[in-house]
Protein backbone atom coordinates (compact mmCIF):
# COMPACT_ATOMS: atom_id res chain seq x y z
CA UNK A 1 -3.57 -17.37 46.68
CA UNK A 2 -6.83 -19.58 46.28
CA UNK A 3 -7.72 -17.84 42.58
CA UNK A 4 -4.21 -18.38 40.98
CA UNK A 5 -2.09 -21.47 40.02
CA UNK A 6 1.84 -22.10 40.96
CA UNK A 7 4.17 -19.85 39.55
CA UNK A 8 5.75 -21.34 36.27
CA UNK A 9 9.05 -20.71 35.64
CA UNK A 10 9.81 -20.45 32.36
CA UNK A 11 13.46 -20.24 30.36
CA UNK A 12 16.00 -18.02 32.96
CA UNK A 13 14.09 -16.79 35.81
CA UNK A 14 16.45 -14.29 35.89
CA UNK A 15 15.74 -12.86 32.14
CA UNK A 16 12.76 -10.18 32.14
CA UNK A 17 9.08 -10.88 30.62
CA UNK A 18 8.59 -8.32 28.06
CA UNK A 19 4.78 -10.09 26.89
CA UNK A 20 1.98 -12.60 26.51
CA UNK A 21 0.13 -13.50 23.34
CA UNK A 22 -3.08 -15.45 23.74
CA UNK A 23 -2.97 -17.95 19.93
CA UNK A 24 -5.37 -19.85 18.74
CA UNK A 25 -5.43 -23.89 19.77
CA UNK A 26 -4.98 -22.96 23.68
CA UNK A 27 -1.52 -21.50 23.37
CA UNK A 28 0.18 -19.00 25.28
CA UNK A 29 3.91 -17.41 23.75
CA UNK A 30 5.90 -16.10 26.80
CA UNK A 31 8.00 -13.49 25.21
CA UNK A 32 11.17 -12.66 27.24
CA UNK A 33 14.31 -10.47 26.70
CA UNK A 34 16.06 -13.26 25.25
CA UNK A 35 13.56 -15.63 24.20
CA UNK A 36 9.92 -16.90 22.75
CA UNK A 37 8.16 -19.35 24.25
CA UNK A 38 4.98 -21.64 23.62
CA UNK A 39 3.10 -22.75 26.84
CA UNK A 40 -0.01 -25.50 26.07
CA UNK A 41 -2.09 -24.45 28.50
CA UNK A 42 -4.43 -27.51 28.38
CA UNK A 43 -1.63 -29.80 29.19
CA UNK A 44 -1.58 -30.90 32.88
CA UNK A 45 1.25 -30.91 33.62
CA UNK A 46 1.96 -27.91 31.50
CA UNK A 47 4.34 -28.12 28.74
CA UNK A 48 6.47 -25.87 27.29
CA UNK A 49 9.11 -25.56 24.43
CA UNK A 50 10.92 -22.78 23.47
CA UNK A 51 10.56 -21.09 19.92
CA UNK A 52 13.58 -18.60 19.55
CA UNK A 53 16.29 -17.58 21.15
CA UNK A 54 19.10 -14.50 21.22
CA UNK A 55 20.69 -12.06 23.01
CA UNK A 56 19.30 -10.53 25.72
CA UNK A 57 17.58 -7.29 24.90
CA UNK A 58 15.39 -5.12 27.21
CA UNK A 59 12.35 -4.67 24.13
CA UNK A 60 12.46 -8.22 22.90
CA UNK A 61 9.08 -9.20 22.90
CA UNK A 62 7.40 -5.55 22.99
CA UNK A 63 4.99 -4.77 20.60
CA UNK A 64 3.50 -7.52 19.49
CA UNK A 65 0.45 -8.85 18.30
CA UNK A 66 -1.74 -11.71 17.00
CA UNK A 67 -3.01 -11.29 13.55
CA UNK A 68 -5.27 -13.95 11.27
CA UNK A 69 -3.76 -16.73 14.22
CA UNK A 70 -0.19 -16.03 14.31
CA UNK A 71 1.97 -13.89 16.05
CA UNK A 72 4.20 -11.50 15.14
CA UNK A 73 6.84 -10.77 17.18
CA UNK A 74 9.74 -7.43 17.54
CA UNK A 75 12.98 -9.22 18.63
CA UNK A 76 16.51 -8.63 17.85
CA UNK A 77 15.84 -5.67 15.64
CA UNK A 78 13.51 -7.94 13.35
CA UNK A 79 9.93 -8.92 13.01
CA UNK A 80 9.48 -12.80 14.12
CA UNK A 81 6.30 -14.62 12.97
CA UNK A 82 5.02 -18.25 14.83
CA UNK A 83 1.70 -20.26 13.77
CA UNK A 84 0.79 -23.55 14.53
CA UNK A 85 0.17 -25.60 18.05
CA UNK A 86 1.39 -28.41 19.62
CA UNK A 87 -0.12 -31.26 18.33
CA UNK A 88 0.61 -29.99 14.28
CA UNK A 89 3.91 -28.41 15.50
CA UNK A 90 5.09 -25.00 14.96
CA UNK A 91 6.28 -22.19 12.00
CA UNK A 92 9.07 -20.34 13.43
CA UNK A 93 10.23 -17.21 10.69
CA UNK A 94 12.65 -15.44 12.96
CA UNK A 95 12.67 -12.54 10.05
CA UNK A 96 9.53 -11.92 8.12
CA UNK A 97 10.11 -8.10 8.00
CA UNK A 98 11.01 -5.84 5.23
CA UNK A 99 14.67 -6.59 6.43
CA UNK A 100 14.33 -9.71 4.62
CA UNK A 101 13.80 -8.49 1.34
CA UNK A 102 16.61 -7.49 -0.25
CA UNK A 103 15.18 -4.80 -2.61
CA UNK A 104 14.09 -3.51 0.87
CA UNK A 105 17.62 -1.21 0.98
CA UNK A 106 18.34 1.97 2.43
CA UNK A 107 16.18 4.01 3.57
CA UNK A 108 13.41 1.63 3.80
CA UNK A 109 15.19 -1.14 5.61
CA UNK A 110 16.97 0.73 7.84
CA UNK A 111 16.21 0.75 11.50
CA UNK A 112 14.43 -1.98 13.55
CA UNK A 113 10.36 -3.24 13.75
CA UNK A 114 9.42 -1.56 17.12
CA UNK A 115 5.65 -2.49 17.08
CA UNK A 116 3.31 -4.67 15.24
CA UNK A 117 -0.58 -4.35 14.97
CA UNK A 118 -3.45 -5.42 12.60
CA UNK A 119 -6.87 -4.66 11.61
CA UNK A 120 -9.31 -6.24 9.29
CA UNK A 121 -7.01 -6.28 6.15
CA UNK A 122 -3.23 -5.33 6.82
CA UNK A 123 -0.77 -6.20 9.27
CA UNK A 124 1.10 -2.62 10.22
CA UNK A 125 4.71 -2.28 11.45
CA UNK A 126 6.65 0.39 12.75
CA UNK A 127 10.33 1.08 11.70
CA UNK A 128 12.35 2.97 14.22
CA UNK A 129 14.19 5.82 11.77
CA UNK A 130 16.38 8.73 12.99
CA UNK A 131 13.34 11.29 11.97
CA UNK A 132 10.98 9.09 13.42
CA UNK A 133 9.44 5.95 12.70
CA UNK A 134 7.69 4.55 9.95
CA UNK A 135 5.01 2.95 9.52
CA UNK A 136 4.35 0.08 6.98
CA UNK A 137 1.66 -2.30 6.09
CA UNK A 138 1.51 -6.18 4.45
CA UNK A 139 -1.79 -8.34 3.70
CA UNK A 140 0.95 -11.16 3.43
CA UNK A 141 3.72 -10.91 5.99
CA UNK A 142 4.66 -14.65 5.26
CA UNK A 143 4.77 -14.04 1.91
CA UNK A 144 7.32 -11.06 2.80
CA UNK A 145 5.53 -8.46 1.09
CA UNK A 146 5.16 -5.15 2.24
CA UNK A 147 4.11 -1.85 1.21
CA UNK A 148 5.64 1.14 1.53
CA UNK A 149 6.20 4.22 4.10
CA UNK A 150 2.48 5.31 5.13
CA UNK A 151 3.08 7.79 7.89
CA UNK A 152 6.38 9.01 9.76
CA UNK A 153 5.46 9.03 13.27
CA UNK A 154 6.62 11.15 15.95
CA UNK A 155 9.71 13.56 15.21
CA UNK A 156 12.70 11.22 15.72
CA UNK A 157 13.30 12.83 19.75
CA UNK A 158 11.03 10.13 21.16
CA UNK A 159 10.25 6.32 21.24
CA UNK A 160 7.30 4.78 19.82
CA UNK A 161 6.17 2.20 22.73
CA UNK A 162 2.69 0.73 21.44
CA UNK A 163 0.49 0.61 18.29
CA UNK A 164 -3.40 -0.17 18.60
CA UNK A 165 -6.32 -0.12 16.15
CA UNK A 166 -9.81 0.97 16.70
CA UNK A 167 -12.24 -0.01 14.22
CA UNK A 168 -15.97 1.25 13.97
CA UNK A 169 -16.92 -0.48 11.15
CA UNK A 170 -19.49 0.43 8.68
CA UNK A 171 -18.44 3.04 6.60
CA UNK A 172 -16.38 4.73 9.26
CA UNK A 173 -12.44 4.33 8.88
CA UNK A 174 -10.26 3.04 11.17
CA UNK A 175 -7.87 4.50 13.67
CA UNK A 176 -4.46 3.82 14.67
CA UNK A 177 -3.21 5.05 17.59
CA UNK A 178 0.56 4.86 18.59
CA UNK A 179 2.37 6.23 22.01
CA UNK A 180 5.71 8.13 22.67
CA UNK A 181 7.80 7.98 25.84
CA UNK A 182 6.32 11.79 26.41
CA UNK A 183 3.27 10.00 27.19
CA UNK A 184 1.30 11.54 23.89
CA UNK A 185 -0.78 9.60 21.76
CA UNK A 186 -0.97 10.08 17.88
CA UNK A 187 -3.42 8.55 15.64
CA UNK A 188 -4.02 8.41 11.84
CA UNK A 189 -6.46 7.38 9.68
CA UNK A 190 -6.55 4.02 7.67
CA UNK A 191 -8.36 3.17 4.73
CA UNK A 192 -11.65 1.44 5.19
CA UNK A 193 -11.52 -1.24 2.49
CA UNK A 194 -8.42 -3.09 0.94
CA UNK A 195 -7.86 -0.06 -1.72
CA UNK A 196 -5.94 2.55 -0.01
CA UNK A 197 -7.81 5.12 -1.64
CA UNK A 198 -11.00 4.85 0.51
């Protein structure tokens, strides 16, 4: 058509898109069942390199989000985090999850990050569980610091698909909402201010 460019192929055609993040510095991650990408989209012609790699898996890629410039990214079980551009090069942290942290045992570590989203002060994650899945929030998810369980959601018979946060401002707290494969949505309310308290 007149209003869009050439496909681009990018990694194995064959392989399913599971995403796009938009980053800061003009780039674009392509995230695939078995793979991240970075795509400057200012270059002509376009360039491309590829950021991680792994086994194919049909929710690679789902779920994630760009927070304070980087991405964070579900894939292979683990939360991935990339920052940076082209011309200053790239951060790849292919686990910056509570998985990483080995005081981060059973229960807490078990299961797999499932959906990433942030608002003004924390970075939340969702931890697939047998009764559920839990959520938990970091102000410093390079640092690999994380707080504990806030919320269980859903009852442990469905799968959490997407996270999103609304936030009114003022002194109004924000909302996060979350969907289930029985096409509910859930929300809960987060604090308004860095002190979980308010």
């Amino acid at each position: 058509g007149a209003n869009w460019s050439e496909a681009l192929p990018i990694g194995d055609v064959t392989v399913q898109i599971t995403g796009l993040l938009a980053m800061p510095s003009d780039v674009l991650l392509v995230l695939k069942q078995d793979s991240v990408w970075a795509v400057d989209i200012t270059a002509s012609p376009v360039e491309l390199i590829q950021l991680l790699y792994g086994t194919p898996v049909s929710t690679n890629g789902q779920g994630a989000t760009v927070w304070r410039g980087a991405a964070y990214v579900p894939f292979a079980g683990r939360l991935a985090g990339v920052r940076g551009n082209f011309s200053a090069g790239f951060e790849i942290e292919d686990s910056l999850g509570i998985e990483s942290v080995p005081e981060w045992d059973w229960p807490w570590g078990q299961g797999r990050h499932v959906a990433v989203v942030g608002d003004r002060f924390h970075l939340y994650s969702s931890i697939s569980a047998t009764a559920g899945y839990r959520l938990l929030k970091s102000a410093d998810p390079w640092g690999k610091k994380w707080h504990g369980s806030l919320a269980t959601l859903g009852d442990g018979t469905q799968t959490l698909t997407m996270l999103a946060v609304y936030e009114p401002g003022g002194t109004t707290n924000p909302e996060l909402f979350f969907t289930m494969t029985s096409n509910n949505v859930g929300r809960i309310r987060l604090p308004r201010s860095e002190n979980p308290a308010s």
